[in-house]
C-alpha atoms as a PDB file:
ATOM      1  CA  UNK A   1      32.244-138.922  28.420  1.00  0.00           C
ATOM      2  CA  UNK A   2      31.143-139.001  32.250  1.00  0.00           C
ATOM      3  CA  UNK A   3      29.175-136.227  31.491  1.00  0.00           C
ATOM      4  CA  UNK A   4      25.832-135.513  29.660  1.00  0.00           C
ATOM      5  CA  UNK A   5      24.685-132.647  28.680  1.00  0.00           C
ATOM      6  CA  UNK A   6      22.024-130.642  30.487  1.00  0.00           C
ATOM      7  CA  UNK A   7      18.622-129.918  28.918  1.00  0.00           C
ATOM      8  CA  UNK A   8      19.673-126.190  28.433  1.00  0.00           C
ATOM      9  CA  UNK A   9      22.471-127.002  26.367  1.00  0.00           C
ATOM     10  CA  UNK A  10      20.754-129.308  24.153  1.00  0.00           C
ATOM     11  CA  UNK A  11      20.943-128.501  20.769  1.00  0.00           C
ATOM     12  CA  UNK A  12      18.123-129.960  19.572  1.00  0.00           C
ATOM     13  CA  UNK A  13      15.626-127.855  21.693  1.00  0.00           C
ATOM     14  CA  UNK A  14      13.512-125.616  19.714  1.00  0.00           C
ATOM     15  CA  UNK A  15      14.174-122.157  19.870  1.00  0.00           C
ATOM     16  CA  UNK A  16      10.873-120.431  21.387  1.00  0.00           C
ATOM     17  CA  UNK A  17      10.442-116.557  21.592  1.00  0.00           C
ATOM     18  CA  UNK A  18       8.728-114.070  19.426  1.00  0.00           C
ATOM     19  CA  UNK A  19       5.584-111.875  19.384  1.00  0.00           C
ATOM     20  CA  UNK A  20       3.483-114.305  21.325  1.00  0.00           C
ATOM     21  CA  UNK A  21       6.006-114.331  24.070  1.00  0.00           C
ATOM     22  CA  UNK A  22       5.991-110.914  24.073  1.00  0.00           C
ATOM     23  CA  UNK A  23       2.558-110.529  23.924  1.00  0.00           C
ATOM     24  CA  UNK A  24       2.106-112.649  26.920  1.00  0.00           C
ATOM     25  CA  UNK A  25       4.814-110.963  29.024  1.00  0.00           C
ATOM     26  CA  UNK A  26       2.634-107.832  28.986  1.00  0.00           C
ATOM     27  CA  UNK A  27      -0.830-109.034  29.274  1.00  0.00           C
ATOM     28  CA  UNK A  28      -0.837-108.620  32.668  1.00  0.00           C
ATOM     29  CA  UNK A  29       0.442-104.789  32.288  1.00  0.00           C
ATOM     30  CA  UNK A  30      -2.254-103.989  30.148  1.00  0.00           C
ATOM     31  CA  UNK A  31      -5.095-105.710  32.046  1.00  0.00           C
ATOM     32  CA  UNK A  32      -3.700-103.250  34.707  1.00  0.00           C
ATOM     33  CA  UNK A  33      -4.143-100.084  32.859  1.00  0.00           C
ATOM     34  CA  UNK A  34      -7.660-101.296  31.577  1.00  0.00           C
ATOM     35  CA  UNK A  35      -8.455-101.795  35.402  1.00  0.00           C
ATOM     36  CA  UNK A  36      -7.342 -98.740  35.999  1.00  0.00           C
ATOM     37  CA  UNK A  37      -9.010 -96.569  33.764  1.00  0.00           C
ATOM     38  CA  UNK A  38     -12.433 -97.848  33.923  1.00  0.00           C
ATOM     39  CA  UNK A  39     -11.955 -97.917  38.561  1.00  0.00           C
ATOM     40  CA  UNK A  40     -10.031 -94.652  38.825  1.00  0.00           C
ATOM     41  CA  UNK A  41      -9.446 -92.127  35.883  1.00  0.00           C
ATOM     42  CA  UNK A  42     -13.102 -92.445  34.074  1.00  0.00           C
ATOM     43  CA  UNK A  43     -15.384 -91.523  37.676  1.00  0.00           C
ATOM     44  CA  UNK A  44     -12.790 -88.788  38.049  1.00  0.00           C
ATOM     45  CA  UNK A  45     -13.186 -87.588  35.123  1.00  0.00           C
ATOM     46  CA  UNK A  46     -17.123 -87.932  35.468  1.00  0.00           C
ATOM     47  CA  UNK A  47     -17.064 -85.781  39.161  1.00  0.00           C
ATOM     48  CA  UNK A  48     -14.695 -82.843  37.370  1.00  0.00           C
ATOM     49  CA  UNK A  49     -17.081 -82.897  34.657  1.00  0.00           C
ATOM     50  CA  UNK A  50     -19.967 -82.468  37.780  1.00  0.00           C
ATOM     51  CA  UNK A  51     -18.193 -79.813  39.216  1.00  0.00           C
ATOM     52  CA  UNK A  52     -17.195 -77.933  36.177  1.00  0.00           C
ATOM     53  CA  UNK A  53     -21.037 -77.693  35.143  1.00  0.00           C
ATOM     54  CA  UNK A  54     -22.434 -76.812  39.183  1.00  0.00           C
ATOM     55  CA  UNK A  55     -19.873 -73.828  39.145  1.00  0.00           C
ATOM     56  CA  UNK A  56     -20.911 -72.709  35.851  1.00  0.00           C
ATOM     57  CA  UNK A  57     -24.444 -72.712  36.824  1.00  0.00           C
ATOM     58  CA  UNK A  58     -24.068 -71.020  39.411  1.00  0.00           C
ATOM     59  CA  UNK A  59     -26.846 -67.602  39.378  1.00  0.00           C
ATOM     60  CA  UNK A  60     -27.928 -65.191  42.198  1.00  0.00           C
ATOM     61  CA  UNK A  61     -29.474 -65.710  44.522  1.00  0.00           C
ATOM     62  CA  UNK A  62     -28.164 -69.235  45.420  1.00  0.00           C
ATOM     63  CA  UNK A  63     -26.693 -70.032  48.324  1.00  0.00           C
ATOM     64  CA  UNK A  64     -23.073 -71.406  48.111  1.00  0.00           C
ATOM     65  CA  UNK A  65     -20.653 -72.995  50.594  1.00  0.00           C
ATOM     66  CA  UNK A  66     -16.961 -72.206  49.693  1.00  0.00           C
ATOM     67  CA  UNK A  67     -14.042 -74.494  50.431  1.00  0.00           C
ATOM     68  CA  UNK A  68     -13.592 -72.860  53.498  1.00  0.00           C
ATOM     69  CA  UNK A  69     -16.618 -73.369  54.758  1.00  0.00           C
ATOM     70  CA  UNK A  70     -17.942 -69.827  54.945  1.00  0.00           C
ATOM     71  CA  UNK A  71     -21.894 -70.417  53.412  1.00  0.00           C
ATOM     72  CA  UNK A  72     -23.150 -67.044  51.799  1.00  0.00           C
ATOM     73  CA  UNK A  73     -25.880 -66.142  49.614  1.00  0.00           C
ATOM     74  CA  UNK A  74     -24.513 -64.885  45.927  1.00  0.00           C
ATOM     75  CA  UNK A  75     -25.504 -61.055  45.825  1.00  0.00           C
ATOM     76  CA  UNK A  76     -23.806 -60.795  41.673  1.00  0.00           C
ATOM     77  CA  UNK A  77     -22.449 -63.344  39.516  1.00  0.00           C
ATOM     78  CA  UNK A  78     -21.005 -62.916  36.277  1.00  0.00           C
ATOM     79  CA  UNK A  79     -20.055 -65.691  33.715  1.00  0.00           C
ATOM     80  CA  UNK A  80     -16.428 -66.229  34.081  1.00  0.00           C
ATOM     81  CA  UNK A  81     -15.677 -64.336  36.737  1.00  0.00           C
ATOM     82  CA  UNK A  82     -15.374 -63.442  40.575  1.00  0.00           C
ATOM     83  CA  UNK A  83     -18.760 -64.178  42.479  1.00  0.00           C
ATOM     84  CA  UNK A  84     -19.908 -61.541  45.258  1.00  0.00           C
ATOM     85  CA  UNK A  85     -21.088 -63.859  47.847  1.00  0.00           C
ATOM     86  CA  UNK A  86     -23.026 -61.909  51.151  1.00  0.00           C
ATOM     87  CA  UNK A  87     -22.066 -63.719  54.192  1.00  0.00           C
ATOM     88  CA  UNK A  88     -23.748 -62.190  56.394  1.00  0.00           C
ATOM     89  CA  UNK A  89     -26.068 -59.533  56.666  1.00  0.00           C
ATOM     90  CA  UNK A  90     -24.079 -56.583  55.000  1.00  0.00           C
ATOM     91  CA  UNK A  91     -21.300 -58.044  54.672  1.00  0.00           C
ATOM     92  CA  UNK A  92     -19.767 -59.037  51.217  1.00  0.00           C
ATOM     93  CA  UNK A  93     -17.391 -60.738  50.028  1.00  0.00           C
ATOM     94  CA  UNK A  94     -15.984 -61.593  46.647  1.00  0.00           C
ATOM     95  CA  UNK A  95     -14.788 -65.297  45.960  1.00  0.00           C
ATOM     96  CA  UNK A  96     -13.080 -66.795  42.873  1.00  0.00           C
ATOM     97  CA  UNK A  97     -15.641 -68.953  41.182  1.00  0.00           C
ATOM     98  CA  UNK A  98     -13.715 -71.943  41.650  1.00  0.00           C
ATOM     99  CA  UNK A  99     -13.387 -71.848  45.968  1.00  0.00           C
ATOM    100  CA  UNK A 100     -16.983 -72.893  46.032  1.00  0.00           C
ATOM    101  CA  UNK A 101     -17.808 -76.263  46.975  1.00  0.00           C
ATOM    102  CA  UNK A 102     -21.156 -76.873  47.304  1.00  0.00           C
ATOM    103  CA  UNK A 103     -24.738 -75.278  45.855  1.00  0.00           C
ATOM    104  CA  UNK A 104     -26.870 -75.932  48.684  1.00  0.00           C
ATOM    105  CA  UNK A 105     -29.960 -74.370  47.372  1.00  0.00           C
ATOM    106  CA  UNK A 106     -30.947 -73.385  43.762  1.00  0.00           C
ATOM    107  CA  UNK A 107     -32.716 -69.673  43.820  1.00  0.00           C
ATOM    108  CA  UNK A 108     -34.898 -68.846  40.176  1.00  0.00           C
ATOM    109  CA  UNK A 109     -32.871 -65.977  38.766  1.00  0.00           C
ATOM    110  CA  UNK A 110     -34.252 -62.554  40.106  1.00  0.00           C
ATOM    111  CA  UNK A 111     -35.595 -60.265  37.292  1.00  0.00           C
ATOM    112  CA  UNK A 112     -34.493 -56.674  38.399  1.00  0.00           C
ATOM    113  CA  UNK A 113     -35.797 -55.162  35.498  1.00  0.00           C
ATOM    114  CA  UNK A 114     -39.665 -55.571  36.101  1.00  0.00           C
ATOM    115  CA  UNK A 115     -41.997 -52.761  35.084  1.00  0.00           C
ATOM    116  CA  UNK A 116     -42.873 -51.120  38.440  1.00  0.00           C
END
């Protein structure tokens, strides 16, 4: 009788919850993931993409810098494969396709097969 009942024990509150609720509570977690993908993971993906198509275009005659930092001059270079990079003059190397870093300059493919 001296005491009333708090607001959380009323009974005649409504009982709120539900998929709106829900739907609220992660709102901010998604707006996250959006932020995210379009700031991080989507340039990434953009520079791999970059990379993936500058090693692949890689020819002879163009001169490379690995991720060592070794700059050479590609001597042969076969699809898919090792490159043989000259680093110096006579001396070769061969370099996984995927150590280079940089094309500094783009060569026109030599022709070795011209009619003397």
């Amino acid at each position: 009788m001296f005491v009333t009942p708090a607001f959380a024990q009323d009974a005649a509150a409504p009982a709120t919850g539900g998929f709106a609720d829900i739907l609220i509570q992660l709102m901010p977690i998604v707006l996250l993931v959006v932020i995210f993908w379009l700031l991080i993971f989507r340039p990434q993906q953009k520079r791999l993409k970059a990379q993936q198509a500058m090693l692949s275009a890689i020819r002879r005659g163009d001169t490379v810098v690995t991720t060592g930092g070794i700059v050479g001059k590609v001597t042969k270079a076969v699809d898919g494969e090792d490159l043989e990079v000259e680093i110096s003059q006579g001396v070769k190397v061969k370099l996984v396709r995927g150590m280079v870093a940089d094309v500094r300059s783009k060569a026109e493919p030599v022709n070795d097969n011209k009619p003397a």
